[in-house]
Protein backbone atom coordinates (compact mmCIF):
# COMPACT_ATOMS: atom_id res chain seq x y z
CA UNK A 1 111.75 151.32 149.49
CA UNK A 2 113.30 148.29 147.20
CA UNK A 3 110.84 146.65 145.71
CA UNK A 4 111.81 143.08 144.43
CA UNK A 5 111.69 142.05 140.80
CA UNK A 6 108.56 139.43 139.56
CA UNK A 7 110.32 136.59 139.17
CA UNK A 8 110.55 135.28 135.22
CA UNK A 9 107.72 132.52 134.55
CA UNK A 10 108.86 129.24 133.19
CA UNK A 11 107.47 128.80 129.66
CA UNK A 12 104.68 126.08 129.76
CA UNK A 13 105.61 122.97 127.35
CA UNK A 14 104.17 122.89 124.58
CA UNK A 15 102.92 120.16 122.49
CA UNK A 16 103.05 121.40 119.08
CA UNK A 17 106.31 119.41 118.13
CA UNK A 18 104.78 116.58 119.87
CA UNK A 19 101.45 116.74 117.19
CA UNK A 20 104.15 117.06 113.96
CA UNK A 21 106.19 113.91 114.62
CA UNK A 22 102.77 111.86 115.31
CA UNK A 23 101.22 113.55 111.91
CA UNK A 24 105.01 113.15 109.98
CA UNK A 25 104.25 109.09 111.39
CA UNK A 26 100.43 108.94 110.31
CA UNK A 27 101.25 109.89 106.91
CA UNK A 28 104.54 108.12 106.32
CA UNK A 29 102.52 104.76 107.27
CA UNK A 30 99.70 105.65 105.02
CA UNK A 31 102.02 106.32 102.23
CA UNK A 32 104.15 103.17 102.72
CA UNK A 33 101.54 100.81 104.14
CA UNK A 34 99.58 98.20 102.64
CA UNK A 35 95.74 97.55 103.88
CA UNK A 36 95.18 94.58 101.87
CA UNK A 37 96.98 91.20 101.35
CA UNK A 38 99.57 90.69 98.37
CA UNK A 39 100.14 87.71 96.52
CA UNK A 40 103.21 85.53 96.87
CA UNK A 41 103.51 85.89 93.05
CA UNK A 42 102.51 88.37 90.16
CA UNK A 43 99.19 89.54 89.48
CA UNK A 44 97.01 92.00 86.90
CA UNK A 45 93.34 91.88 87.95
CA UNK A 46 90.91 92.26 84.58
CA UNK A 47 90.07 95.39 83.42
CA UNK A 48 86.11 96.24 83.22
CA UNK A 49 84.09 98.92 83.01
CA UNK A 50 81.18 97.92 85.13
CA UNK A 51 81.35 97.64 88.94
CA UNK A 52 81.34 99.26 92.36
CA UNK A 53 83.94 99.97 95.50
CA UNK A 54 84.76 96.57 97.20
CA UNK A 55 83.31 96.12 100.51
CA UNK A 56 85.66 96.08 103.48
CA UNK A 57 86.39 92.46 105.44
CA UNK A 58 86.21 88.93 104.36
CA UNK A 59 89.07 86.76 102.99
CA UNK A 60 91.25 87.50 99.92
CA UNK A 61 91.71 84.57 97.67
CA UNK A 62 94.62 85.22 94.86
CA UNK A 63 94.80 83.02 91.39
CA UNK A 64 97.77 83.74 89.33
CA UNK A 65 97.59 83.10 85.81
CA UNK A 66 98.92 79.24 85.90
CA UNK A 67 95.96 78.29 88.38
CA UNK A 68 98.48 78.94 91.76
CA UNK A 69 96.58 79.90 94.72
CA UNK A 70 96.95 81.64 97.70
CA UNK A 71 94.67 82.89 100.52
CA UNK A 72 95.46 86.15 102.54
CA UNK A 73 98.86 86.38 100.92
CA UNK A 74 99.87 82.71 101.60
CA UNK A 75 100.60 80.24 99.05
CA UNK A 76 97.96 77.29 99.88
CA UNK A 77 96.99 74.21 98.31
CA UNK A 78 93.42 73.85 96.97
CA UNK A 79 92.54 71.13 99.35
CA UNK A 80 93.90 73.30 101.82
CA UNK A 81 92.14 76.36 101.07
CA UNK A 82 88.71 74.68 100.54
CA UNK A 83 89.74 73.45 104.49
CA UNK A 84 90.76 76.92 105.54
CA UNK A 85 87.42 78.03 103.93
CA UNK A 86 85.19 76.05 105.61
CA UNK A 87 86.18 76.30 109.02
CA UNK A 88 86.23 80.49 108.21
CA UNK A 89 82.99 80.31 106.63
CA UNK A 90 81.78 77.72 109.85
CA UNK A 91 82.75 80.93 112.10
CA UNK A 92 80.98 83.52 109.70
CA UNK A 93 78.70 82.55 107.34
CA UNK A 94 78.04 85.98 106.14
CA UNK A 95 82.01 85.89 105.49
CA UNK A 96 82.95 87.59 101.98
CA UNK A 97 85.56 86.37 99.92
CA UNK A 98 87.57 88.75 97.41
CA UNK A 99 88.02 86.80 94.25
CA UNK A 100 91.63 88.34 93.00
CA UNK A 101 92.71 86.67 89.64
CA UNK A 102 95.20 87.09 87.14
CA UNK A 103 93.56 89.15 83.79
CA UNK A 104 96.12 86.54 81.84
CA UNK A 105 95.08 83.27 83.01
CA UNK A 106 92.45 81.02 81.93
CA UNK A 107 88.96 81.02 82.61
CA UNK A 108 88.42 77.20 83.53
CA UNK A 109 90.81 78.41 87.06
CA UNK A 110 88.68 81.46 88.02
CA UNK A 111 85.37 78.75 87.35
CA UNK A 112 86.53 75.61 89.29
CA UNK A 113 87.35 78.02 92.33
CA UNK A 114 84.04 79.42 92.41
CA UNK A 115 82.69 76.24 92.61
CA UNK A 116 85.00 75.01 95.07
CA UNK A 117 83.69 78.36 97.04
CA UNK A 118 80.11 77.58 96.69
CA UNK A 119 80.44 74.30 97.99
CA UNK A 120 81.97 75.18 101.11
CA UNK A 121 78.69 77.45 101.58
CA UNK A 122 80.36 81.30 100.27
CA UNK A 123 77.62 83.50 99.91
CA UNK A 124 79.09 86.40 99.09
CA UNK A 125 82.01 86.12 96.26
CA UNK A 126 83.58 89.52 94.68
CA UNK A 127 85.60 89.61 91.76
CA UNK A 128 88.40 92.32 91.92
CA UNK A 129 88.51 94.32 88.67
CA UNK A 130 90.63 97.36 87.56
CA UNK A 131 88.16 100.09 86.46
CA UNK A 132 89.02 101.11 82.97
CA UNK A 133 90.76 103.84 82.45
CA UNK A 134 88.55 105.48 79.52
């Protein structure tokens, strides 16, 4: 009696190659990614030794040392951006907005746009600070 050979089962797909190139992808975004907004110019927040983790959300606003502005990365007038404000802050009024300004540049900028901030109703204003390094 001839008995016939089991025929050879096909080898199920795996996934495993799949799960690298997705993880090689997660990574190589995280590493080369940005989660926050840059400035159309150069900046070098203040150093301090005081302070806590910024929250997540709200609107950046960026001052560069000469008094420039921009919001969310943009370049933006400050007529504009007390406009852009408003109608963000008429949406959410809980809205935060992420103060980021120049170490280098003068106080009396950093002052007239917090008050150009409280008068379009901000309630919540953060000042981004580099912790110090001691």
């Amino acid at each position: 009696m001839k008995l016939s050979r089991p025929r050879p089962r096909a080898m199920p797909e795996t996934i495993l190659p799949l799960i690298d190139v997705v993880f090689f992808l997660l990574v190589f975004s995280l590493l080369v990614g940005r989660m926050d907004a840059t400035a159309p110019f150069e900046l070098t927040p203040p150093v301090s030794d005081a302070g806590t983790d910024l929250p997540g959300g709200g609107v950046m606003v960026m001052v560069s040392s000469d008094g420039a502005l921009a919001l969310d990365g943009t370049a933006i007038s400050p007529v504009a951006l007390s406009l852009a404000l408003e109608e963000a802050l008429d949406a959410s009024p809980d809205l935060s907005v992420r103060i980021n300004a120049d170490g280098e540049g003068a106080l009396r900028h950093l002052l007239t746009l917090i008050g150009r901030l409280e008068e379009v109703g901000a309630r919540e204003i953060l000042l981004v600070v580099t912790p110090d390094p001691r």
